[in-house]
Protein backbone atom coordinates (compact mmCIF):
# COMPACT_ATOMS: atom_id res chain seq x y z
CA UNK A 1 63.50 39.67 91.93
CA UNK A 2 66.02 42.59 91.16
CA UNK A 3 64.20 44.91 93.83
CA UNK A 4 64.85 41.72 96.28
CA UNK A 5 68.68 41.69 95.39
CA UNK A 6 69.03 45.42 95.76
CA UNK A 7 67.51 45.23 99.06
CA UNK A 8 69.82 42.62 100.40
CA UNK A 9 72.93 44.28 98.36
CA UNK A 10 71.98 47.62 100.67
CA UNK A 11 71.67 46.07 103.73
CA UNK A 12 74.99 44.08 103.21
CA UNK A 13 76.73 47.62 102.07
CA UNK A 14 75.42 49.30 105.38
CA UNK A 15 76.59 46.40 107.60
CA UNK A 16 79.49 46.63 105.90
CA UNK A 17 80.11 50.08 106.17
CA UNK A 18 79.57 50.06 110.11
CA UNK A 19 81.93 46.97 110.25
CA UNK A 20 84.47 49.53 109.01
CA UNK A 21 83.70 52.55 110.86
CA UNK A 22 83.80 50.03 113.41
CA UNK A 23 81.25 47.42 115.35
CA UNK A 24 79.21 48.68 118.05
CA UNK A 25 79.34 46.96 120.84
CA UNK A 26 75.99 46.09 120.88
CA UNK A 27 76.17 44.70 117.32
CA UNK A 28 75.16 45.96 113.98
CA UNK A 29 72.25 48.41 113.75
CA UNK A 30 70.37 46.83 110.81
CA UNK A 31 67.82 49.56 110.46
CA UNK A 32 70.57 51.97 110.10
CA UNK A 33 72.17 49.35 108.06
CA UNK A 34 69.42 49.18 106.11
CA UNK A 35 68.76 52.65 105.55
CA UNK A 36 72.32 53.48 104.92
CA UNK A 37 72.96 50.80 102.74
CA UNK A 38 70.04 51.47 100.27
CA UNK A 39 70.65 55.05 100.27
CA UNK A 40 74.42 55.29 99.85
CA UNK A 41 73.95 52.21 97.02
CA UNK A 42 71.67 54.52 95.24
CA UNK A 43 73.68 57.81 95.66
CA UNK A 44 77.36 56.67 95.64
CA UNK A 45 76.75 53.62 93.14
CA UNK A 46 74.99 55.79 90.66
CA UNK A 47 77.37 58.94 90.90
CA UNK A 48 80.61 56.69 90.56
CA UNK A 49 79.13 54.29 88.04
CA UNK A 50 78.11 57.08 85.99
CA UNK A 51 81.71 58.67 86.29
CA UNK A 52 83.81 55.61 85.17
CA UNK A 53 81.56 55.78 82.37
CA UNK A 54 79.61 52.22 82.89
CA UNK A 55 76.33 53.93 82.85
CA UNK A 56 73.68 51.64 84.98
CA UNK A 57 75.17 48.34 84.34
CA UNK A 58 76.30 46.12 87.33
CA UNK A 59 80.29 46.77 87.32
CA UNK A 60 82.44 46.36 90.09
CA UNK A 61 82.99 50.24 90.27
CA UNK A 62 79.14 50.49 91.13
CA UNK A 63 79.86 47.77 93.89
CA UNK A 64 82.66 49.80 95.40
CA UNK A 65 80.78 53.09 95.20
CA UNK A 66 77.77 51.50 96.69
CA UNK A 67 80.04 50.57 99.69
CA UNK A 68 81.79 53.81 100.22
CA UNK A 69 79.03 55.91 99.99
CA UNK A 70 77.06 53.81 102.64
CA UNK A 71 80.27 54.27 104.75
CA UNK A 72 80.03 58.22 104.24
CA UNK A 73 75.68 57.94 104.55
CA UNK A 74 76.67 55.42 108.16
CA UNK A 75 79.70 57.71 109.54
CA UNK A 76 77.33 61.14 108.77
CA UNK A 77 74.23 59.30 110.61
CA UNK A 78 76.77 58.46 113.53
CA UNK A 79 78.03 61.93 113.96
CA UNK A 80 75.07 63.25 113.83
CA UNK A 81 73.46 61.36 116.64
CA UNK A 82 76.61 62.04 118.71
CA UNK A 83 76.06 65.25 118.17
CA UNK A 84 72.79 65.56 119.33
CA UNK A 85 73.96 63.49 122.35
CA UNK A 86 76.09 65.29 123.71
CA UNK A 87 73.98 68.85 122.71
CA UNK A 88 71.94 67.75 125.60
């Protein structure tokens, strides 16, 4: 049951993270979201959990960290592909 509610936690952290880097117009990208969102909750919920000092427990600084670092995992992903874009 906790590896469901991590799931959904990540995908709601990536779609929220491209709802603040803004909303593409052809809606949210959940496999980014996804991917994003489970990655940047494992990365920047871990690192800023473990540097307020909570350790693993579910705190709201794990919650915030979770979101911000699938905002910095969505925003690198979108640069990225822009990148390669326009490379062409």
């Amino acid at each position: 049951m906790l590896i469901l509610a991590i799931i959904l936690f990540g995908m709601i952290a990536g779609a929220a993270a491209q709802l603040l880097l803004g909303k593409p117009a052809r809606g949210i990208d959940w496999p980014l979201a996804f991917g994003a969102g489970l990655i940047g909750s494992f990365v920047g919920g871990l690192l800023i959990s473990l540097l307020a000092g909570d350790g693993v427990d579910l705190k709201p600084s794990g919650l915030i960290g979770s979101i911000l670092g699938a905002v910095i995992v969505t925003a690198g992903w979108l640069w990225f592909k822009r990148r390669g874009a326009t490379a062409q």
